[in-house]
Protein backbone atom coordinates (compact mmCIF):
# COMPACT_ATOMS: atom_id res chain seq x y z
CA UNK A 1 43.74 78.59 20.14
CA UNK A 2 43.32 76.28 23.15
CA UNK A 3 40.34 73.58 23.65
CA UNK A 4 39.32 72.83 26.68
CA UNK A 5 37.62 69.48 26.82
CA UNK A 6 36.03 67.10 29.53
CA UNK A 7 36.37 63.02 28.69
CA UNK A 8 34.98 60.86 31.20
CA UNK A 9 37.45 58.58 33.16
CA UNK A 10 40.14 59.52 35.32
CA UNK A 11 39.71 58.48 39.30
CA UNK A 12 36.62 61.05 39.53
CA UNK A 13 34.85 60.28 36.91
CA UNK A 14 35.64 63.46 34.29
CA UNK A 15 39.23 64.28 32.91
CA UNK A 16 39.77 68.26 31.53
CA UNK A 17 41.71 67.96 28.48
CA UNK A 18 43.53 70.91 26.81
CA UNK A 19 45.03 70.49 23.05
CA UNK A 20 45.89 73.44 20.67
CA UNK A 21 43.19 73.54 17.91
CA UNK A 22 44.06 75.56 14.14
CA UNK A 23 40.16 76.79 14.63
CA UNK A 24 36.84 76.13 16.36
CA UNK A 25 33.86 74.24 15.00
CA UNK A 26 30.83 76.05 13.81
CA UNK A 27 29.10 74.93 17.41
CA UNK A 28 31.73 76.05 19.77
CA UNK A 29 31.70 78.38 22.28
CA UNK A 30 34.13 80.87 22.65
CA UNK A 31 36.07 83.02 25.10
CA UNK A 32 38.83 85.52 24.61
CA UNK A 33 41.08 86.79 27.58
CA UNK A 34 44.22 88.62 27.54
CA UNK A 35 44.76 87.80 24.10
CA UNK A 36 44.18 83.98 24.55
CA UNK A 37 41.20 82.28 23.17
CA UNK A 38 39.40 79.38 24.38
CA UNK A 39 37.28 77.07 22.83
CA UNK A 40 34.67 74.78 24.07
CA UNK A 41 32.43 72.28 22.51
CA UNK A 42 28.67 72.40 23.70
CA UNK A 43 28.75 68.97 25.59
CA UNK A 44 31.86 70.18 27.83
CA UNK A 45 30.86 73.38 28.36
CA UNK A 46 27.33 72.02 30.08
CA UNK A 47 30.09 70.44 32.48
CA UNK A 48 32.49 73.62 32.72
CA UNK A 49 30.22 76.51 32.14
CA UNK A 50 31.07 79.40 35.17
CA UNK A 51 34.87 77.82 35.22
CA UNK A 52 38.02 80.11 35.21
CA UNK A 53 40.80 78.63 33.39
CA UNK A 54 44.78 79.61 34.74
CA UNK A 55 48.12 78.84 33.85
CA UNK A 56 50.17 77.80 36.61
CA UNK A 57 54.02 77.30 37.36
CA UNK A 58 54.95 75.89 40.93
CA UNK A 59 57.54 73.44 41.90
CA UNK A 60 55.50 70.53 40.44
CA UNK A 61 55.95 72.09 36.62
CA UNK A 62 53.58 74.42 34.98
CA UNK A 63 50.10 73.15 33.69
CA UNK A 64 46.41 74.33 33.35
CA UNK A 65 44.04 74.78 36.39
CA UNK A 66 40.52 74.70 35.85
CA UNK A 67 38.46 76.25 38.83
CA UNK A 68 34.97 74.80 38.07
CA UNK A 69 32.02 75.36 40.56
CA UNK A 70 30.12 72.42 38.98
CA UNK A 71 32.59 70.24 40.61
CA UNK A 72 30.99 68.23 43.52
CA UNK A 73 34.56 66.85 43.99
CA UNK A 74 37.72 66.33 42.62
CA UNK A 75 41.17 64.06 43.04
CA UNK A 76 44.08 65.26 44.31
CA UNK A 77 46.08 65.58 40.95
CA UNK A 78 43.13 68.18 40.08
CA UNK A 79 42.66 67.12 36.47
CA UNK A 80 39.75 64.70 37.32
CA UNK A 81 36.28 65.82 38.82
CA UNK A 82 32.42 64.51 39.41
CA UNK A 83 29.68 66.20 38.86
């Protein structure tokens, strides 16, 4: 399973963070697409909530993208956001 995460820091204010996890906590919320599953902890997902998660290869190298509508803006490496 993937977690999805939000730390504050990073040169916006909020960092995404993505780790593998064995299992989610009894309080996590979870999504299931294409035979991936996502987890999210009730504090990030108030800050992610209505996001669309992709996997992404380009000439830079291949990483998560998190499209989040809560954003108010962003940094140009597009792992840090404000709210």
């Amino acid at each position: 399973m993937l977690r999805l995460a939000v730390d504050g820091g990073g040169c916006a204010g909020f960092t995404y963070k993505f780790e593998l996890t064995e299992g989610p906590e009894s309080d996590d919320t979870i999504a299931e697409t294409n035979g991936v599953t996502l987890v999210v902890d009730p504090i990030s997902l108030d800050l992610v909530r209505g996001s669309a998660v992709d996997f992404v290869e380009d000439l830079g190298g291949a990483s998560f993208k998190v499209l989040n509508p809560n954003a108010q803006s962003g940094c140009g490496c597009g792992s840090s956001f404000s709210v």
